[in-house]
C-alpha atoms as a PDB file:
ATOM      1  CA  UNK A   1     -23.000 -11.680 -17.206  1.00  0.00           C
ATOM      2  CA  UNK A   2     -23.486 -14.704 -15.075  1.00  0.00           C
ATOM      3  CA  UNK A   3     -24.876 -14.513 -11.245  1.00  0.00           C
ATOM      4  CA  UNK A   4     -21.880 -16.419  -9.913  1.00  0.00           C
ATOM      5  CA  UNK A   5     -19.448 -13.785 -11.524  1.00  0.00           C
ATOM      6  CA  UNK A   6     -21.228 -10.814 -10.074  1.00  0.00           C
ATOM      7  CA  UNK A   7     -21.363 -11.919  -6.919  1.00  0.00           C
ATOM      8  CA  UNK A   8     -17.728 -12.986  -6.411  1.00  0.00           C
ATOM      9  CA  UNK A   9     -16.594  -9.691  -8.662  1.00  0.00           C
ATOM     10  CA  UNK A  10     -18.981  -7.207  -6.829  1.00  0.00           C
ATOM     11  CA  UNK A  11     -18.447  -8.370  -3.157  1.00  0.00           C
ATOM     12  CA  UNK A  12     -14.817  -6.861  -3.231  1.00  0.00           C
ATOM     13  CA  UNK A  13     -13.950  -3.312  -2.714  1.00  0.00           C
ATOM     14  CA  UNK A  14     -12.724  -1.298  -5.972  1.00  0.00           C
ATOM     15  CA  UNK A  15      -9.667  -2.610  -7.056  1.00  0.00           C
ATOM     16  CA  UNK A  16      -6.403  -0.627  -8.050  1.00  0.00           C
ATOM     17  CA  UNK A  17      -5.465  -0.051 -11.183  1.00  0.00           C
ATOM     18  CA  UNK A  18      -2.306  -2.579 -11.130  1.00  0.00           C
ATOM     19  CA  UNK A  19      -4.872  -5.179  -9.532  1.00  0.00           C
ATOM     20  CA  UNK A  20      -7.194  -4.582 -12.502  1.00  0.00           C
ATOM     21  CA  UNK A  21      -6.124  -7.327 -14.806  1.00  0.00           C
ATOM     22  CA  UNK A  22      -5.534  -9.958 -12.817  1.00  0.00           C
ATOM     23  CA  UNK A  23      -9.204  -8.725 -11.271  1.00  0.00           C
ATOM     24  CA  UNK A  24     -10.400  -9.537 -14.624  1.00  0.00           C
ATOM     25  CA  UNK A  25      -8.725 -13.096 -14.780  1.00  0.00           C
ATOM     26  CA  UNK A  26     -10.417 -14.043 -12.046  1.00  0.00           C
ATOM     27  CA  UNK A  27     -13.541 -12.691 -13.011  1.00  0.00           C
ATOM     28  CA  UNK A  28     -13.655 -14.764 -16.619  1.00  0.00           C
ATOM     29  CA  UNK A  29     -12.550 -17.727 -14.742  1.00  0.00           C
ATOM     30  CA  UNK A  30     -15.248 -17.635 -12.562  1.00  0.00           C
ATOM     31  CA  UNK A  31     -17.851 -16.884 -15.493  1.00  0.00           C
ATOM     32  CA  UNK A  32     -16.681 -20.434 -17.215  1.00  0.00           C
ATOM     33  CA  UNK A  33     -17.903 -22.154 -14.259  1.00  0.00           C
ATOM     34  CA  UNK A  34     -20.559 -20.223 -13.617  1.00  0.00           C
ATOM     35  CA  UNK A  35     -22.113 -21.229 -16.389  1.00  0.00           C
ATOM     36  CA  UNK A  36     -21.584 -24.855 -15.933  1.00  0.00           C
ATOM     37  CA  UNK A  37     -22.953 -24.801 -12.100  1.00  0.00           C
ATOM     38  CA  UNK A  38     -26.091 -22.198 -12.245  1.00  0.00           C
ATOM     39  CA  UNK A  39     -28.598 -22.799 -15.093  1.00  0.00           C
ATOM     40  CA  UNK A  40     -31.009 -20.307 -14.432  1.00  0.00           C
ATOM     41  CA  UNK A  41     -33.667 -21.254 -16.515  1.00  0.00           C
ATOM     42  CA  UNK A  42     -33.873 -24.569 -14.975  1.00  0.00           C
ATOM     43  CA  UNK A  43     -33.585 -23.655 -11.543  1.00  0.00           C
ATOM     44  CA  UNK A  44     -31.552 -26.615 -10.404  1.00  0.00           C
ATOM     45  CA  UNK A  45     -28.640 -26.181  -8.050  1.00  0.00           C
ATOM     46  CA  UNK A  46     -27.177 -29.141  -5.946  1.00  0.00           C
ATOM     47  CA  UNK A  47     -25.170 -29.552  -3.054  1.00  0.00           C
ATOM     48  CA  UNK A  48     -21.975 -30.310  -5.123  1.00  0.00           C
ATOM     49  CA  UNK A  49     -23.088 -27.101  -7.137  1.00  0.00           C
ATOM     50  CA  UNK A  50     -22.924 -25.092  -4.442  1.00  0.00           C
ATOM     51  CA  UNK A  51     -19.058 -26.101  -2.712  1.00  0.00           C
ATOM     52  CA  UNK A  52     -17.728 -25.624  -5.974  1.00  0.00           C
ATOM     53  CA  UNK A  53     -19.062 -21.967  -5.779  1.00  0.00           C
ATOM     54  CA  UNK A  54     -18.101 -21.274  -2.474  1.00  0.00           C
ATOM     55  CA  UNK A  55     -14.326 -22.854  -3.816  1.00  0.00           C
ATOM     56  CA  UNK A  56     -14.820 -20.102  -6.507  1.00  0.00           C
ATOM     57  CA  UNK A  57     -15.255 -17.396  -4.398  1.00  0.00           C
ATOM     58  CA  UNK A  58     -12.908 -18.264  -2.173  1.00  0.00           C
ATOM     59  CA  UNK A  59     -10.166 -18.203  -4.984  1.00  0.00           C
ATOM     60  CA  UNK A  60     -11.444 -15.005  -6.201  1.00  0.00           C
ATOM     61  CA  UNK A  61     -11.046 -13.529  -2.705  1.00  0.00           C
ATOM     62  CA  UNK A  62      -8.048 -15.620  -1.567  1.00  0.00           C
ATOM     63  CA  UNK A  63      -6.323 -13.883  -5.474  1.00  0.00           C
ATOM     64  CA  UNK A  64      -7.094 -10.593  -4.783  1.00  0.00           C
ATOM     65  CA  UNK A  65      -5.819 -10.785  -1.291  1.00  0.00           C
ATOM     66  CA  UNK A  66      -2.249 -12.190  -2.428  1.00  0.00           C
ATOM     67  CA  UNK A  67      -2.499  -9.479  -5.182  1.00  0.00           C
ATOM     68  CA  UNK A  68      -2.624  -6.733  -2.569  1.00  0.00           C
ATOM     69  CA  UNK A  69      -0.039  -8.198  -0.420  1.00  0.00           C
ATOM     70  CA  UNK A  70       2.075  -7.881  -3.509  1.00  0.00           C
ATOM     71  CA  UNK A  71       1.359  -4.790  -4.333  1.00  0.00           C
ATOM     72  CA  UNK A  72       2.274  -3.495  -0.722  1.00  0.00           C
ATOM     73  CA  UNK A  73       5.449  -5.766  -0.557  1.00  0.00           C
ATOM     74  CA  UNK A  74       6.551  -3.760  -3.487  1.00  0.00           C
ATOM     75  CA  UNK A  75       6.021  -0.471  -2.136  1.00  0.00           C
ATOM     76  CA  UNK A  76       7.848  -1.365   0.775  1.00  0.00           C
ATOM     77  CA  UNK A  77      10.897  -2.693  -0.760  1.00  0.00           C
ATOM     78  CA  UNK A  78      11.098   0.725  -3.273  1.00  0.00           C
ATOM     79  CA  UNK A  79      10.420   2.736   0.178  1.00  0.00           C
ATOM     80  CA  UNK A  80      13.453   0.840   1.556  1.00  0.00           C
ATOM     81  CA  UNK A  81      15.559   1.020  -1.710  1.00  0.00           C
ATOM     82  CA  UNK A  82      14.905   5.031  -1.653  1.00  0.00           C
ATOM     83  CA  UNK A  83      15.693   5.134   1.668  1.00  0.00           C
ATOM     84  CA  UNK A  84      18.771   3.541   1.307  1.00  0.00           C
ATOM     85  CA  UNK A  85      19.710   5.385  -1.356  1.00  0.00           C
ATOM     86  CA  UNK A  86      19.350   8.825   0.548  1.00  0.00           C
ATOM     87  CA  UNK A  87      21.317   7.862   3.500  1.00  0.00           C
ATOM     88  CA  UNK A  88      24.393   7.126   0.946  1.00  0.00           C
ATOM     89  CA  UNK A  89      24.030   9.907  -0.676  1.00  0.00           C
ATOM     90  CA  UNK A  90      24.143  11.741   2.405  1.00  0.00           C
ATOM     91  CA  UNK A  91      26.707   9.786   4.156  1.00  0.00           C
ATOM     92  CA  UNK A  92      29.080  12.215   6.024  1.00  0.00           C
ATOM     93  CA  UNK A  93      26.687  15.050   5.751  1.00  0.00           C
ATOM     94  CA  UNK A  94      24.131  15.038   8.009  1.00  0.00           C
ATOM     95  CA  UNK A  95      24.950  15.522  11.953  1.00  0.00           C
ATOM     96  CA  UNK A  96      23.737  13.438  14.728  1.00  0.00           C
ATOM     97  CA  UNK A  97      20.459  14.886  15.466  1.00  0.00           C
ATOM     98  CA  UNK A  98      19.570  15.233  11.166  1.00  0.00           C
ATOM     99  CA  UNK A  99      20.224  11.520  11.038  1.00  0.00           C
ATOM    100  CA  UNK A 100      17.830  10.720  14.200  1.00  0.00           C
ATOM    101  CA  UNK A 101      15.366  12.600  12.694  1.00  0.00           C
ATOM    102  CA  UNK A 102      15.170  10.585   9.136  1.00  0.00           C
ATOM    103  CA  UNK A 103      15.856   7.398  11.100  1.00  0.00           C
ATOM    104  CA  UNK A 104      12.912   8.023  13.304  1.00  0.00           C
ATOM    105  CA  UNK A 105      10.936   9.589  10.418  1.00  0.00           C
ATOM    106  CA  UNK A 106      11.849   6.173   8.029  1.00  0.00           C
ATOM    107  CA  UNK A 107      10.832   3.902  10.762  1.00  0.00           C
ATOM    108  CA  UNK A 108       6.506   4.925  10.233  1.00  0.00           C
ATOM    109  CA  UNK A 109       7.373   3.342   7.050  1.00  0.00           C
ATOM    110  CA  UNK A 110       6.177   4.650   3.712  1.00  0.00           C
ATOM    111  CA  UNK A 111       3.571   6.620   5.281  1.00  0.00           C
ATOM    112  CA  UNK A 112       5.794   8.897   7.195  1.00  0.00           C
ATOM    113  CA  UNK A 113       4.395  11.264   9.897  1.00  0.00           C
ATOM    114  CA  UNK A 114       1.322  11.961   9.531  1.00  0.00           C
ATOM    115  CA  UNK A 115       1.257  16.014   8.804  1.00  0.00           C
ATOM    116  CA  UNK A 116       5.456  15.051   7.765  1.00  0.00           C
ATOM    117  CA  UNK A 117       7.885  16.458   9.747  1.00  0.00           C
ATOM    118  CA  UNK A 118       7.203  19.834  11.656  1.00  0.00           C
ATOM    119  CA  UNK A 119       9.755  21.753  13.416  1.00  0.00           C
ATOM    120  CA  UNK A 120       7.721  21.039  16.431  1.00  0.00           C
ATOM    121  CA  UNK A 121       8.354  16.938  15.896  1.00  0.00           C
ATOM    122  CA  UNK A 122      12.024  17.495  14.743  1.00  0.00           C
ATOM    123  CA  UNK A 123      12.667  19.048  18.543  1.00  0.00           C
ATOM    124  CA  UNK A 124      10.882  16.767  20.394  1.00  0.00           C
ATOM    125  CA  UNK A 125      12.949  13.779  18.363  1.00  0.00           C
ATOM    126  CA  UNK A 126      16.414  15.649  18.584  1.00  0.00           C
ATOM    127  CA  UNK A 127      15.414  17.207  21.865  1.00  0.00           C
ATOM    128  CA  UNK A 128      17.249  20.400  20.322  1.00  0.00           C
ATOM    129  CA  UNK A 129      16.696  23.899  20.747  1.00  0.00           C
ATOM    130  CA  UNK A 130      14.174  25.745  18.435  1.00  0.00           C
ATOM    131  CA  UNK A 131      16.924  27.938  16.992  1.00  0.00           C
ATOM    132  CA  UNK A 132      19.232  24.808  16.474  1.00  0.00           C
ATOM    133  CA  UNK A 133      16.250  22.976  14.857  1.00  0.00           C
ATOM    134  CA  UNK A 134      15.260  25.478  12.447  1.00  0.00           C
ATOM    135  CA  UNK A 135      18.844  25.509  11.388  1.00  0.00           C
ATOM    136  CA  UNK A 136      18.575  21.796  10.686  1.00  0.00           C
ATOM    137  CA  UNK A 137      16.128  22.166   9.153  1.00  0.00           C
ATOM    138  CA  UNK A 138      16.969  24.277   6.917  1.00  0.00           C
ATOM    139  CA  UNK A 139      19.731  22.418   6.379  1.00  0.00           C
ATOM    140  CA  UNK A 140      18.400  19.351   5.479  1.00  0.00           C
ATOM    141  CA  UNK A 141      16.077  21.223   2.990  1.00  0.00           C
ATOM    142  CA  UNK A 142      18.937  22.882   1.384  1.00  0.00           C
ATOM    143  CA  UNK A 143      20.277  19.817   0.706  1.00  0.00           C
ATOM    144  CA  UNK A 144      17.207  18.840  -0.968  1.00  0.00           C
ATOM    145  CA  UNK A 145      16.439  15.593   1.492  1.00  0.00           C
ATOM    146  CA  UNK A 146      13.443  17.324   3.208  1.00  0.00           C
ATOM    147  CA  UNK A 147      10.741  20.038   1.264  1.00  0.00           C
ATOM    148  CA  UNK A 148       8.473  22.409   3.052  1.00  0.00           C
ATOM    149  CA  UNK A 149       4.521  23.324   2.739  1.00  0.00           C
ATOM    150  CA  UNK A 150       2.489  25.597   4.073  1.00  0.00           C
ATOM    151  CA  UNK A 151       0.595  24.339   7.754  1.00  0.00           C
ATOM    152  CA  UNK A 152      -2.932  23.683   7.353  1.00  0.00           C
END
């Protein structure tokens, strides 16, 4: 493997496994160079040499960064599609304070809340009773739009 190739490959945090490929792409196109620019048995390296590494490495990093705004472009549209699709599934069911909940709830984004949704966070959104939020609640995990686990 050629210097110029791990240094541009290894500066950049583990990649995901949909990254991986085009990863690799930019890793054999920066080994073709590579091997034009640094001759390491001659030692010679000139100042042209050198901008067309740094253009190298900036493609390599400028790549992987478009690659991970893709990635989480992606995840946000199928967190919006999903969303979408539970809200007309459940159009008509839910009451008032169910659909404040899941609107507040949707709008951390794919993340959610962290620790999800506790009864606790459901009455200070609703500003409901505890008796009248554990019957939401329950409610919304009957109809199978909310699941439960245990507190840690």
């Amino acid at each position: 493997m050629f210097p110029l190739c791990v240094e541009v490959c290894s500066s950049r945090a583990p990649a995901r496994s949909r990254t991986e490929p085009a990863r690799e792409l930019v890793c054999s196109a920066a080994k073709i160079p590579g091997r034009l620019l640094l001759d390491a048995s001659s030692g010679i390296k000139s100042k042209e040499a050198n901008k067309r590494n740094e253009i190298i490495a900036w493609l390599a990093w400028f790549a992987g960064i478009t690659i991970e705004a893709q990635r989480r472009t992606i995840a946000l549209i199928e967190f919006f599609i999903e969303r979408t699709r539970l809200f007309d599934r459940l159009s008509g069911q839910l009451n008032d304070r169910q659909e404040k909940a899941l609107l507040r709830m949707f709008k951390e984004g794919p993340e959610g809340f962290k620790g999800g949704l506790s009864a606790g966070k459901y009455g200070t959104i609703t500003r409901a009773s505890p008796a009248t939020t554990t019957r939401d609640l329950a409610d919304l995990t009957e109809k199978g739009n909310v699941g439960t686990h245990a507190a840690s």
